[in-house]
PDB file of N, CA and C in Angstrom:
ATOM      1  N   UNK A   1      81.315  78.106  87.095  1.00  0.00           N
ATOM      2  CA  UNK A   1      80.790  78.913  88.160  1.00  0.00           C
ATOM      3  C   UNK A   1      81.267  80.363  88.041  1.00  0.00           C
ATOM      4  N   UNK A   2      82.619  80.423  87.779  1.00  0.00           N
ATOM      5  CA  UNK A   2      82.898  82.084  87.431  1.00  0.00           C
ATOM      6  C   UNK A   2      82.288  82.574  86.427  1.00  0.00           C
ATOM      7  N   UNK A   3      82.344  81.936  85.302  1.00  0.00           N
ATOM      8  CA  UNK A   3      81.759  82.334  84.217  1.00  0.00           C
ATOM      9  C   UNK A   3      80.315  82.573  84.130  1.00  0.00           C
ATOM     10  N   UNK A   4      79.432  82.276  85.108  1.00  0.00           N
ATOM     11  CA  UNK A   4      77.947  82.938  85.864  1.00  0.00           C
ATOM     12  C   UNK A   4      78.630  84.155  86.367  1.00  0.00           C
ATOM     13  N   UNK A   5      79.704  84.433  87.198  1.00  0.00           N
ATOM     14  CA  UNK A   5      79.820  85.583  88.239  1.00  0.00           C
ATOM     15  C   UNK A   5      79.964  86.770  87.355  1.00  0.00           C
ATOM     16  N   UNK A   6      80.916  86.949  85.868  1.00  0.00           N
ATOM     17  CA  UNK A   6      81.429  87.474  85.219  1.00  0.00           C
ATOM     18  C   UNK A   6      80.791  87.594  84.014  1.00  0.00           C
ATOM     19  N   UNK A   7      79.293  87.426  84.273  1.00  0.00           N
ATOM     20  CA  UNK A   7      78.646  87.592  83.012  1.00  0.00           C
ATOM     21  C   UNK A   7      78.473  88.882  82.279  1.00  0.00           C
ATOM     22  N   UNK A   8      77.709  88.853  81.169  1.00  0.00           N
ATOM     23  CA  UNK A   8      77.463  90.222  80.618  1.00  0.00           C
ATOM     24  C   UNK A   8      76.669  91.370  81.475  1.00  0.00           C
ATOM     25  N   UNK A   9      76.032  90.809  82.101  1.00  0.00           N
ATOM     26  CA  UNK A   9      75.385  92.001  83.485  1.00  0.00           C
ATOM     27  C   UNK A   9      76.263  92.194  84.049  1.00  0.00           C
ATOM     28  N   UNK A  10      77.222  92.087  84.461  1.00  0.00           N
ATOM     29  CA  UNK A  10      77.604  92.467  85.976  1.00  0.00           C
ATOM     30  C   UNK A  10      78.778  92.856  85.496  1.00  0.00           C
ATOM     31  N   UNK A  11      79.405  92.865  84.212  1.00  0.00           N
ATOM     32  CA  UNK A  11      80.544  94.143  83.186  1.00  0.00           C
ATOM     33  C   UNK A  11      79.570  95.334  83.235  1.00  0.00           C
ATOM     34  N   UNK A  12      77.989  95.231  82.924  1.00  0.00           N
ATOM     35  CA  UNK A  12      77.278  96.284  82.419  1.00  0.00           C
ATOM     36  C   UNK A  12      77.209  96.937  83.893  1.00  0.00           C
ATOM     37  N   UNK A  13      76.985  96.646  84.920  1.00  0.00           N
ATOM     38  CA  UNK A  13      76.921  97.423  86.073  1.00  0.00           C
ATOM     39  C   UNK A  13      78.263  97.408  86.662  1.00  0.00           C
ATOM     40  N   UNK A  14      79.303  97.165  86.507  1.00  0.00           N
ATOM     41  CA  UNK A  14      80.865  97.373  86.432  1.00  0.00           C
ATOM     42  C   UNK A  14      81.084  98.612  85.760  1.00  0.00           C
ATOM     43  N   UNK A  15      80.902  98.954  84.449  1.00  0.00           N
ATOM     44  CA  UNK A  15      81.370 100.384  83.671  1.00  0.00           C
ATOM     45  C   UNK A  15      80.207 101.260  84.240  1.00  0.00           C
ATOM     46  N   UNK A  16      78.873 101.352  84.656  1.00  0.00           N
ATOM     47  CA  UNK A  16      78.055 101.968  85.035  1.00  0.00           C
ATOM     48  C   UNK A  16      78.825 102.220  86.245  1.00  0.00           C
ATOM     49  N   UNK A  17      78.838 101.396  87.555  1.00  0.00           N
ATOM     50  CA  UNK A  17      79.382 102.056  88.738  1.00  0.00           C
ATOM     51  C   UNK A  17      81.129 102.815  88.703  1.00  0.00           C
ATOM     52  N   UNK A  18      81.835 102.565  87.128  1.00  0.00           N
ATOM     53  CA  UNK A  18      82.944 103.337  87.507  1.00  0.00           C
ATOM     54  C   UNK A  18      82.575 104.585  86.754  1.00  0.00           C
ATOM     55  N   UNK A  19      81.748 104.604  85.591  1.00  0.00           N
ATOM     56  CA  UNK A  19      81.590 105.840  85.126  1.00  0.00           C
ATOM     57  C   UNK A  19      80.203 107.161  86.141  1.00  0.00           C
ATOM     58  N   UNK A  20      80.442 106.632  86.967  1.00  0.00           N
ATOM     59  CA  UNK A  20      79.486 107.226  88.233  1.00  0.00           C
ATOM     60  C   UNK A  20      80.383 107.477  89.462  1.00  0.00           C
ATOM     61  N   UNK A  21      81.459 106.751  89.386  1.00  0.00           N
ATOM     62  CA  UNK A  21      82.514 107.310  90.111  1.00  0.00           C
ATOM     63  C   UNK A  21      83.720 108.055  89.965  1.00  0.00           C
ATOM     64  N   UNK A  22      84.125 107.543  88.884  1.00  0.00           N
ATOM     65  CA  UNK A  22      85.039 108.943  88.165  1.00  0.00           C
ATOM     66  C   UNK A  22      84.400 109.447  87.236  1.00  0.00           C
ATOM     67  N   UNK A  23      83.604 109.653  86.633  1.00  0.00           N
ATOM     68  CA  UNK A  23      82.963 110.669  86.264  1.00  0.00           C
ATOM     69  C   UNK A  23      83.455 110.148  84.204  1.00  0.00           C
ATOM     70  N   UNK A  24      82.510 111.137  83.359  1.00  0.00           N
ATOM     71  CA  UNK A  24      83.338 110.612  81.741  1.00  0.00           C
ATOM     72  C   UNK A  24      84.327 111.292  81.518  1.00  0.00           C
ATOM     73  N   UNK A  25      84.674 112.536  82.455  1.00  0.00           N
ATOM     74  CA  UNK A  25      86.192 112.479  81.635  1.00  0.00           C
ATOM     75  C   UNK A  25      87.550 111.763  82.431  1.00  0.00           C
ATOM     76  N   UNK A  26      87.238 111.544  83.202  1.00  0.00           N
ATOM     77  CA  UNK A  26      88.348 110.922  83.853  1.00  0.00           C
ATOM     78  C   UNK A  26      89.003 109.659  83.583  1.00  0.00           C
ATOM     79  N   UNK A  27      87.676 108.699  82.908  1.00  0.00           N
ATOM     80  CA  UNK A  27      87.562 107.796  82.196  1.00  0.00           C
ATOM     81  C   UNK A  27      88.894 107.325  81.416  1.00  0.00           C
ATOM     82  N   UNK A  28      89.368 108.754  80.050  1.00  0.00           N
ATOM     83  CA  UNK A  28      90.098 108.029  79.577  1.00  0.00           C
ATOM     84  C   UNK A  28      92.105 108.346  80.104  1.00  0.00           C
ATOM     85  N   UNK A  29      91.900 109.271  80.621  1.00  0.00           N
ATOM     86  CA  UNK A  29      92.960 109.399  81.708  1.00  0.00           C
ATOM     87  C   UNK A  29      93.249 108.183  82.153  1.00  0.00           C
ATOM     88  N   UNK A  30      92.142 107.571  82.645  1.00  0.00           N
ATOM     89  CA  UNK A  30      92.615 106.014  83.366  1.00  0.00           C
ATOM     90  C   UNK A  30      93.064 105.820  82.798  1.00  0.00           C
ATOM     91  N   UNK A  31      92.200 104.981  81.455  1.00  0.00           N
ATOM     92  CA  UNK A  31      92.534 104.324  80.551  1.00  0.00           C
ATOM     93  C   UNK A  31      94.092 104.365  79.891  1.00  0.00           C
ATOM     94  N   UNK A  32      94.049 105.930  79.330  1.00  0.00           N
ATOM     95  CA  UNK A  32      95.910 106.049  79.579  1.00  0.00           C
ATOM     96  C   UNK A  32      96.886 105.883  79.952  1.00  0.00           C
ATOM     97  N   UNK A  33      96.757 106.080  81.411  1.00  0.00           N
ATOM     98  CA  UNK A  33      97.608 105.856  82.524  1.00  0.00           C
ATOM     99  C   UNK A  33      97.766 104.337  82.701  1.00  0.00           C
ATOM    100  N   UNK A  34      96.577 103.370  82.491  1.00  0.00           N
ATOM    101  CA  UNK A  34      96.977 101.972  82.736  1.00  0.00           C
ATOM    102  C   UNK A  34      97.827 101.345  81.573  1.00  0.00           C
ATOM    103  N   UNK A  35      97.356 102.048  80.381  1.00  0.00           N
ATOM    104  CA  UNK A  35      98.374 101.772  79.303  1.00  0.00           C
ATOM    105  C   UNK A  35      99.779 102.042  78.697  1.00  0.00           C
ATOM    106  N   UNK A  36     100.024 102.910  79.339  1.00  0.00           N
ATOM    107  CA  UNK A  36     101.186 103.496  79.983  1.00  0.00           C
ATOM    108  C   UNK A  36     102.090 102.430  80.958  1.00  0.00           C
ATOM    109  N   UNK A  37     101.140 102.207  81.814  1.00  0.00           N
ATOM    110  CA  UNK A  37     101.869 101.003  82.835  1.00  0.00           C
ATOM    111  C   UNK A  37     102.134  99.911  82.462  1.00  0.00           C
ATOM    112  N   UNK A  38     100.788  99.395  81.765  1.00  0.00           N
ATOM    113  CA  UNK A  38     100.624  98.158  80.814  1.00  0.00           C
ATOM    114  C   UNK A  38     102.169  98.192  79.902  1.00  0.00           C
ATOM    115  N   UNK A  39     102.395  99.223  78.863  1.00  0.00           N
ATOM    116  CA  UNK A  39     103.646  99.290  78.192  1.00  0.00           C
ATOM    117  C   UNK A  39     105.064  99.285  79.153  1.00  0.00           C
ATOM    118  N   UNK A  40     105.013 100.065  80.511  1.00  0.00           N
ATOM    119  CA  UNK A  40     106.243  99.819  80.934  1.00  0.00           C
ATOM    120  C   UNK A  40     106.291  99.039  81.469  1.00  0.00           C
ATOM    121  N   UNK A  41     105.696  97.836  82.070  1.00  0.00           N
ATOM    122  CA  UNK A  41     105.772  96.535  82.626  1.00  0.00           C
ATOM    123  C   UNK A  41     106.127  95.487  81.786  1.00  0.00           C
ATOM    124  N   UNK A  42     105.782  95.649  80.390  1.00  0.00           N
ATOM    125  CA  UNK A  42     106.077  94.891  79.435  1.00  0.00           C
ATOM    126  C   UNK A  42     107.362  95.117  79.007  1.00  0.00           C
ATOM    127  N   UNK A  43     108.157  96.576  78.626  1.00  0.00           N
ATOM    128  CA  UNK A  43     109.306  97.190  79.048  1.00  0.00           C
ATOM    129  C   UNK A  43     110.157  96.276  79.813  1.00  0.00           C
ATOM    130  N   UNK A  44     110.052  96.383  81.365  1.00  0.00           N
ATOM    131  CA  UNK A  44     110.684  95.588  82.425  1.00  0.00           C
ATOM    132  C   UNK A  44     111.199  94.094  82.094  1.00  0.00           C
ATOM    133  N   UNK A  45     109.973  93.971  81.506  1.00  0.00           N
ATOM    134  CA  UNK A  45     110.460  92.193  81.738  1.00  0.00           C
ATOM    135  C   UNK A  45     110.969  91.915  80.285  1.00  0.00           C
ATOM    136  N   UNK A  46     110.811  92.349  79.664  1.00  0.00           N
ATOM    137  CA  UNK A  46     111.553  92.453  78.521  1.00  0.00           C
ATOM    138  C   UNK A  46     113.586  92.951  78.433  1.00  0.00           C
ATOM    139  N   UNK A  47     113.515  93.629  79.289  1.00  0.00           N
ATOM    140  CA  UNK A  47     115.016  93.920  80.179  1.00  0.00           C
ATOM    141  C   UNK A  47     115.428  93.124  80.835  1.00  0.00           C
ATOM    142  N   UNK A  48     114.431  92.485  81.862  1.00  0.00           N
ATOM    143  CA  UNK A  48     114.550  91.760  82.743  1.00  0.00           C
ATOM    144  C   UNK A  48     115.460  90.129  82.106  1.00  0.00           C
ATOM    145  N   UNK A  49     114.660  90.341  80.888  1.00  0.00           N
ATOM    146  CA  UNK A  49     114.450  88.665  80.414  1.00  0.00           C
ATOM    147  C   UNK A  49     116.041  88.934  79.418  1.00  0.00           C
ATOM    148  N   UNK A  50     116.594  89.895  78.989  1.00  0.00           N
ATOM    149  CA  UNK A  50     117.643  89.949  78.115  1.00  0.00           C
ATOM    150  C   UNK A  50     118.924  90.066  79.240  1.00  0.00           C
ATOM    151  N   UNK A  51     118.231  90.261  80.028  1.00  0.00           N
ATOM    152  CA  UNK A  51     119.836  90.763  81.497  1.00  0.00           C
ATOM    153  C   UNK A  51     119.739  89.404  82.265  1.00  0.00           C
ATOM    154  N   UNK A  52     119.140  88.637  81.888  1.00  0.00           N
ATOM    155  CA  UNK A  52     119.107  86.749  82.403  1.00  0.00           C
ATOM    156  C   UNK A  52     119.915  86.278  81.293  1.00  0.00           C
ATOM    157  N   UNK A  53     119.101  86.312  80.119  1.00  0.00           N
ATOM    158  CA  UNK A  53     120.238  85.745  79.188  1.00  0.00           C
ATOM    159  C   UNK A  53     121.508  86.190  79.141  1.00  0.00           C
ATOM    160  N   UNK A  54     122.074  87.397  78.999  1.00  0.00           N
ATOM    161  CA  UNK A  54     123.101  87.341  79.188  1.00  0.00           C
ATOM    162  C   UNK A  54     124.158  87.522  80.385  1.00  0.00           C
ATOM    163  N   UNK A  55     123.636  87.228  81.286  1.00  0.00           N
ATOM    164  CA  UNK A  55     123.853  86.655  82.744  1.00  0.00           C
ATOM    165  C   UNK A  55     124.603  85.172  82.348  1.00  0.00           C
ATOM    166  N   UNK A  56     123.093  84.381  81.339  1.00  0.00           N
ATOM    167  CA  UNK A  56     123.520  83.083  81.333  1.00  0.00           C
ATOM    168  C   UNK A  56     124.717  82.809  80.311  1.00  0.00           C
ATOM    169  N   UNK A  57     124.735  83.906  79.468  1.00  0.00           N
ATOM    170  CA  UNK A  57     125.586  83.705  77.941  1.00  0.00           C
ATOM    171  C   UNK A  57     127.156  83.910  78.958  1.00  0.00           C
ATOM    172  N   UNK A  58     126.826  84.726  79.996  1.00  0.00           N
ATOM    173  CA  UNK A  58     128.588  85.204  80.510  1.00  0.00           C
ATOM    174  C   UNK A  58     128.908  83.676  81.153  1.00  0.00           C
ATOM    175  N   UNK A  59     127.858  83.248  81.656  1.00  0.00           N
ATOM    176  CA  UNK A  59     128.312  82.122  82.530  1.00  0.00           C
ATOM    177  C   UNK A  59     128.712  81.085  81.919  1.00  0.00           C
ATOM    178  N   UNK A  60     128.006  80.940  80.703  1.00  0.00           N
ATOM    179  CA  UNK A  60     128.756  79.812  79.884  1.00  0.00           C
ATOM    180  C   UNK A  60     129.961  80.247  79.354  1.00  0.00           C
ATOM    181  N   UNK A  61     130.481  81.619  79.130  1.00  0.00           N
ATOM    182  CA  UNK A  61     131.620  81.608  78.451  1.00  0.00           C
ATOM    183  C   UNK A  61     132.982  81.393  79.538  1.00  0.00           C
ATOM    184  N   UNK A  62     132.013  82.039  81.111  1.00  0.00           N
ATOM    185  CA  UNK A  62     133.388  81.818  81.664  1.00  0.00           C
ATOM    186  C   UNK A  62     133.728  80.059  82.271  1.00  0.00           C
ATOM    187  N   UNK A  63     132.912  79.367  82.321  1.00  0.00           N
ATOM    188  CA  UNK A  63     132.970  78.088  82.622  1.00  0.00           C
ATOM    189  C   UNK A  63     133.941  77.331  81.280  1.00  0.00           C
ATOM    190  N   UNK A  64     133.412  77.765  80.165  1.00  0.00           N
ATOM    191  CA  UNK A  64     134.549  77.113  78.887  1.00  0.00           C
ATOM    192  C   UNK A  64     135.902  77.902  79.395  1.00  0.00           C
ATOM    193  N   UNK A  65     135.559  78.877  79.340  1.00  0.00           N
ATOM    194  CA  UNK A  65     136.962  79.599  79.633  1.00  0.00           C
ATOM    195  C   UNK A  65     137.964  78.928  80.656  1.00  0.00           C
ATOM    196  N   UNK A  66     137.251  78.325  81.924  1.00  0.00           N
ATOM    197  CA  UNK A  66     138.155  77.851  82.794  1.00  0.00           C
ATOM    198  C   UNK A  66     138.527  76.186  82.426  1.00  0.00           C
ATOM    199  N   UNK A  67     137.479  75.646  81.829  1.00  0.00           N
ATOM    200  CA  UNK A  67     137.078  74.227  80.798  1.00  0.00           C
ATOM    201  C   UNK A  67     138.825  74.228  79.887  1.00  0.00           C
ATOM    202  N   UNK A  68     139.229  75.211  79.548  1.00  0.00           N
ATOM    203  CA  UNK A  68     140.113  75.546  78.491  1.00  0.00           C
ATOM    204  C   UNK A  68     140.793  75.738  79.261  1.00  0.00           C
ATOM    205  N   UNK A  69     141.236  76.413  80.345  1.00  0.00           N
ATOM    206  CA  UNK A  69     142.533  76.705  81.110  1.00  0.00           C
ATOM    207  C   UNK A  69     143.012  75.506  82.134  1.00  0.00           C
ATOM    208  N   UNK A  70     141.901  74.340  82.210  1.00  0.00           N
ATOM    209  CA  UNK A  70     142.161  73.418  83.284  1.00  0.00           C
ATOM    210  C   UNK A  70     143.598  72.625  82.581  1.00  0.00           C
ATOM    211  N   UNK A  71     144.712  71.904  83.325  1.00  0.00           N
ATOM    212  CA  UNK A  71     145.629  71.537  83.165  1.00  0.00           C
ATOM    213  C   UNK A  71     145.424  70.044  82.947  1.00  0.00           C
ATOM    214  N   UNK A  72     145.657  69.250  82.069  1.00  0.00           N
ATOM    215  CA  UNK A  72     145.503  68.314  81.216  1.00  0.00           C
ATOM    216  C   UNK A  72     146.559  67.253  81.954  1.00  0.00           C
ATOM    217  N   UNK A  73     146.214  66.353  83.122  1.00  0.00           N
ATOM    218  CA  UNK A  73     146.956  65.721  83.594  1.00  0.00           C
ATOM    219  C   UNK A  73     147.125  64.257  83.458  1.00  0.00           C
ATOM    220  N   UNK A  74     147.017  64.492  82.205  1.00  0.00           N
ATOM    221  CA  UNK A  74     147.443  62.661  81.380  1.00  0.00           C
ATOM    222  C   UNK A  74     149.152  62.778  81.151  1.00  0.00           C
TER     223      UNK A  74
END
């Protein structure tokens, strides 16, 4: 059913009604600017995803760490 909504007509009157609203040069400005965003969002979570791991890498070291300091009561 989407795939009727999202057909090849209704992309073709999609770029028609935005290039009638911002006009052709503004066009690739967008285009820039979303790729721009596109790259720093990808950025983010890419930070995001290395500041988890080693979130998780500290947590395992300090859990051995205390694993190793616990007092051996045999």
């Amino acid at each position: 059913m989407l795939a009727e909504l999202f057909g090849p007509d209704l992309l073709i009157v999609l770029i028609v009604v935005v290039v009638v609203l911002f006009g052709g040069a503004a066009i690739p400005k967008l285009a820039r600017n979303l790729g721009s965003a596109q790259s720093e969002f990808k950025k983010g979570l890419a930070e995001s995803k290395a500041e988890e791991a080693n979130k998780a890498e500290e947590a395992n070291k300090n859990t051995s760490q205390a694993a190793d300091e616990k007092p051996n009561t045999n």
